[in-house]
C-alpha atoms as a PDB file:
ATOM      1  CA  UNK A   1      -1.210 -25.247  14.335  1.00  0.00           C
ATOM      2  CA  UNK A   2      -1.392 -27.332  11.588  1.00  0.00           C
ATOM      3  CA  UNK A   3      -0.447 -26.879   7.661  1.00  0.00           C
ATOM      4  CA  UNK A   4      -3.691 -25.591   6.268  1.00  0.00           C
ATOM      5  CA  UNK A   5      -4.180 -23.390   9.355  1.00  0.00           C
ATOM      6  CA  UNK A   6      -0.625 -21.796   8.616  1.00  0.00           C
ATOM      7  CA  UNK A   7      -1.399 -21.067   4.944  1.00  0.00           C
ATOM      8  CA  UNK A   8      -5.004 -19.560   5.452  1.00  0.00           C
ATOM      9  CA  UNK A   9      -3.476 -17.087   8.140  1.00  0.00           C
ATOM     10  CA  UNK A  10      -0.692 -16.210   5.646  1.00  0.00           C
ATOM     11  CA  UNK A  11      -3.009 -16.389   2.761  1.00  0.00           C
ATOM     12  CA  UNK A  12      -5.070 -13.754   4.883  1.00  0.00           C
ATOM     13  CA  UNK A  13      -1.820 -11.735   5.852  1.00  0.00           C
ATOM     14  CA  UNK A  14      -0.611 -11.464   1.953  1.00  0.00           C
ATOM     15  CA  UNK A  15      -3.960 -10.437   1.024  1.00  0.00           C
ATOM     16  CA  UNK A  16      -4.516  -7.572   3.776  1.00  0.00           C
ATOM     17  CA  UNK A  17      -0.824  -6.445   3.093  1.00  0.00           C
ATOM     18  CA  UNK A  18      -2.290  -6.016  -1.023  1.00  0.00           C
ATOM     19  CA  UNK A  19      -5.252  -4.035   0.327  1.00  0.00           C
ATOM     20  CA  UNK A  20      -3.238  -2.034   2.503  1.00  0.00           C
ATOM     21  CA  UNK A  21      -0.569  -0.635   0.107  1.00  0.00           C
ATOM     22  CA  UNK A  22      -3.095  -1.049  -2.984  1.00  0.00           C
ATOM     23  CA  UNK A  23      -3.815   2.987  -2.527  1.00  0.00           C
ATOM     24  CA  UNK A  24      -0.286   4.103  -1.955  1.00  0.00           C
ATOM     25  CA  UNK A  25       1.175   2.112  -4.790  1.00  0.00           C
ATOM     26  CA  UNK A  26      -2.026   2.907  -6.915  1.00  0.00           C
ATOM     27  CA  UNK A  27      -0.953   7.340  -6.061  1.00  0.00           C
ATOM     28  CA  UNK A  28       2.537   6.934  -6.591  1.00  0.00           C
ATOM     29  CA  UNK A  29       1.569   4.905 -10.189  1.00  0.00           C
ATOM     30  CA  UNK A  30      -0.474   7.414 -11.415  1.00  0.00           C
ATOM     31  CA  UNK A  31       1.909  10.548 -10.440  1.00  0.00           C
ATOM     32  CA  UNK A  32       5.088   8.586 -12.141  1.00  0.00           C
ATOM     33  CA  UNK A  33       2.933   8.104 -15.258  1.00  0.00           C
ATOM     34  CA  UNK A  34       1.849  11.555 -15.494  1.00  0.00           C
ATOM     35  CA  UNK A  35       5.265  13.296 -14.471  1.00  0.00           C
ATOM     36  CA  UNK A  36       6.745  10.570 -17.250  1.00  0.00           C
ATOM     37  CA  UNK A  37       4.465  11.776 -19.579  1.00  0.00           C
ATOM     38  CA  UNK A  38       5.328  15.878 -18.817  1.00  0.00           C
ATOM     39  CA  UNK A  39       8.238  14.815 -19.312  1.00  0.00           C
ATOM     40  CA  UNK A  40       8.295  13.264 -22.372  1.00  0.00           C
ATOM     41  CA  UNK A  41       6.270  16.165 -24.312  1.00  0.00           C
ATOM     42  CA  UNK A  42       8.904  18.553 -22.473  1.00  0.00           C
ATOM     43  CA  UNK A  43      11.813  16.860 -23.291  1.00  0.00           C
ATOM     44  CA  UNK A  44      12.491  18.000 -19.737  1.00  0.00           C
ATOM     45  CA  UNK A  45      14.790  15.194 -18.081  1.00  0.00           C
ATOM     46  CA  UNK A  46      15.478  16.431 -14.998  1.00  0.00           C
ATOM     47  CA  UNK A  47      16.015  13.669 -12.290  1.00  0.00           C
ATOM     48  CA  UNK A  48      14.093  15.279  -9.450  1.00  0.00           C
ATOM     49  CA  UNK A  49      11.146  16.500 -11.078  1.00  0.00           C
ATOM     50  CA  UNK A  50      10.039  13.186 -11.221  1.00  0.00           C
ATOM     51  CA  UNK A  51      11.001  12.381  -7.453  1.00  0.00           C
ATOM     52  CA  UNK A  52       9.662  15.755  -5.602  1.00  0.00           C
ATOM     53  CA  UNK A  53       5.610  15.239  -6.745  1.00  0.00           C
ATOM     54  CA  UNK A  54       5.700  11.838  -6.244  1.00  0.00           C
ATOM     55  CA  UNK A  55       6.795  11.897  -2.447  1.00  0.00           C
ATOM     56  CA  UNK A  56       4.171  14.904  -2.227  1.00  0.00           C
ATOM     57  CA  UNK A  57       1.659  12.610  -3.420  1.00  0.00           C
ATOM     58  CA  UNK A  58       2.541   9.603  -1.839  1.00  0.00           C
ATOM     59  CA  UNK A  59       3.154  11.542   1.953  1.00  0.00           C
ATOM     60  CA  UNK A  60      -0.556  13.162   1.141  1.00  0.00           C
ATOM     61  CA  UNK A  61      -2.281   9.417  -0.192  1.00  0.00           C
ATOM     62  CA  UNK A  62      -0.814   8.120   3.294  1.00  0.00           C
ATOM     63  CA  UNK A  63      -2.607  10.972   5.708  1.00  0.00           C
ATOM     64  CA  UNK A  64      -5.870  10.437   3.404  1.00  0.00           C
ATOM     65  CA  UNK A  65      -5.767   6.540   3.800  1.00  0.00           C
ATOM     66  CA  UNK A  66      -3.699   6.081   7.156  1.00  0.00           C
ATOM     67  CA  UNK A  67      -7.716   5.889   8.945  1.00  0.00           C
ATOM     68  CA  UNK A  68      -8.503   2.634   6.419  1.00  0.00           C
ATOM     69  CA  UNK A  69      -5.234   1.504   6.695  1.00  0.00           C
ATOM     70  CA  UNK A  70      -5.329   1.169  10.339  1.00  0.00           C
ATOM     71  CA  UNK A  71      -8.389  -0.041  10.671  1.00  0.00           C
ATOM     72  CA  UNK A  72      -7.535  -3.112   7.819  1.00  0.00           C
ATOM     73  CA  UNK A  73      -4.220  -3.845   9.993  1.00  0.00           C
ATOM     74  CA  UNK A  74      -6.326  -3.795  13.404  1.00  0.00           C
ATOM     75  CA  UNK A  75      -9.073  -6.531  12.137  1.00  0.00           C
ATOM     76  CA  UNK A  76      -6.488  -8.845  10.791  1.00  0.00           C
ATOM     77  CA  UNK A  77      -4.832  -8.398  14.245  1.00  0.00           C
ATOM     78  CA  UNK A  78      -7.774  -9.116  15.611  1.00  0.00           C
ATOM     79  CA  UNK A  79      -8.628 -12.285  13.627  1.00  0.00           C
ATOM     80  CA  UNK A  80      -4.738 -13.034  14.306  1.00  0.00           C
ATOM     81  CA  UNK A  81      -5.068 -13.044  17.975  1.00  0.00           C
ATOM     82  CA  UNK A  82      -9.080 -14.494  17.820  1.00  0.00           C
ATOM     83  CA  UNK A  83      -6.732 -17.720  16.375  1.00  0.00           C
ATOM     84  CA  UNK A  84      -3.896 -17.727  19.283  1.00  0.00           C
ATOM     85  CA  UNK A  85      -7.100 -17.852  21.602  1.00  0.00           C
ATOM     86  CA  UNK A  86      -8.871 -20.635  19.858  1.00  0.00           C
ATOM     87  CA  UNK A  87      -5.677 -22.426  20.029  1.00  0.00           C
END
């Protein structure tokens, strides 16, 4: 394998591991913001108010987005092992 061979399958493998977690990270951004900002208008500071939704959220993004997730992960396999073929 040479050098530019190398970089466009990790080129390919850093950009399917963005899409992958994009939705996960993109949940448990959104909840942090919003407990942050109940929290702030509160004045509430309580450590694991801001821990307990955001696992909730993140555990229920992950069921609704495991299906795209998997299917993402299989067709870089795929184009992965399509290359170790080729040779």
């Amino acid at each position: 394998m040479t050098g530019p061979e190398v970089l466009d399958v990790s080129r390919d493998a850093i950009v399917t591991l963005i899409v992958v977690a994009s939705p996960v990270m993109l949940v448990g951004l959104a909840v942090g913001i919003a407990i942050s900002l109940l929290q702030a208008l509160t004045q509430i500071q309580e450590m694991t108010i801001a821990f307990v939704p955001k696992i909730l959220a993140i555990f229920l993004s992950l069921i609704v987005a495991l299906p795209f997730m998997a299917e993402k992960l299989h067709a870089e396999m795929l184009r992965i092992a399509a290359r170790i073929v080729s040779g």
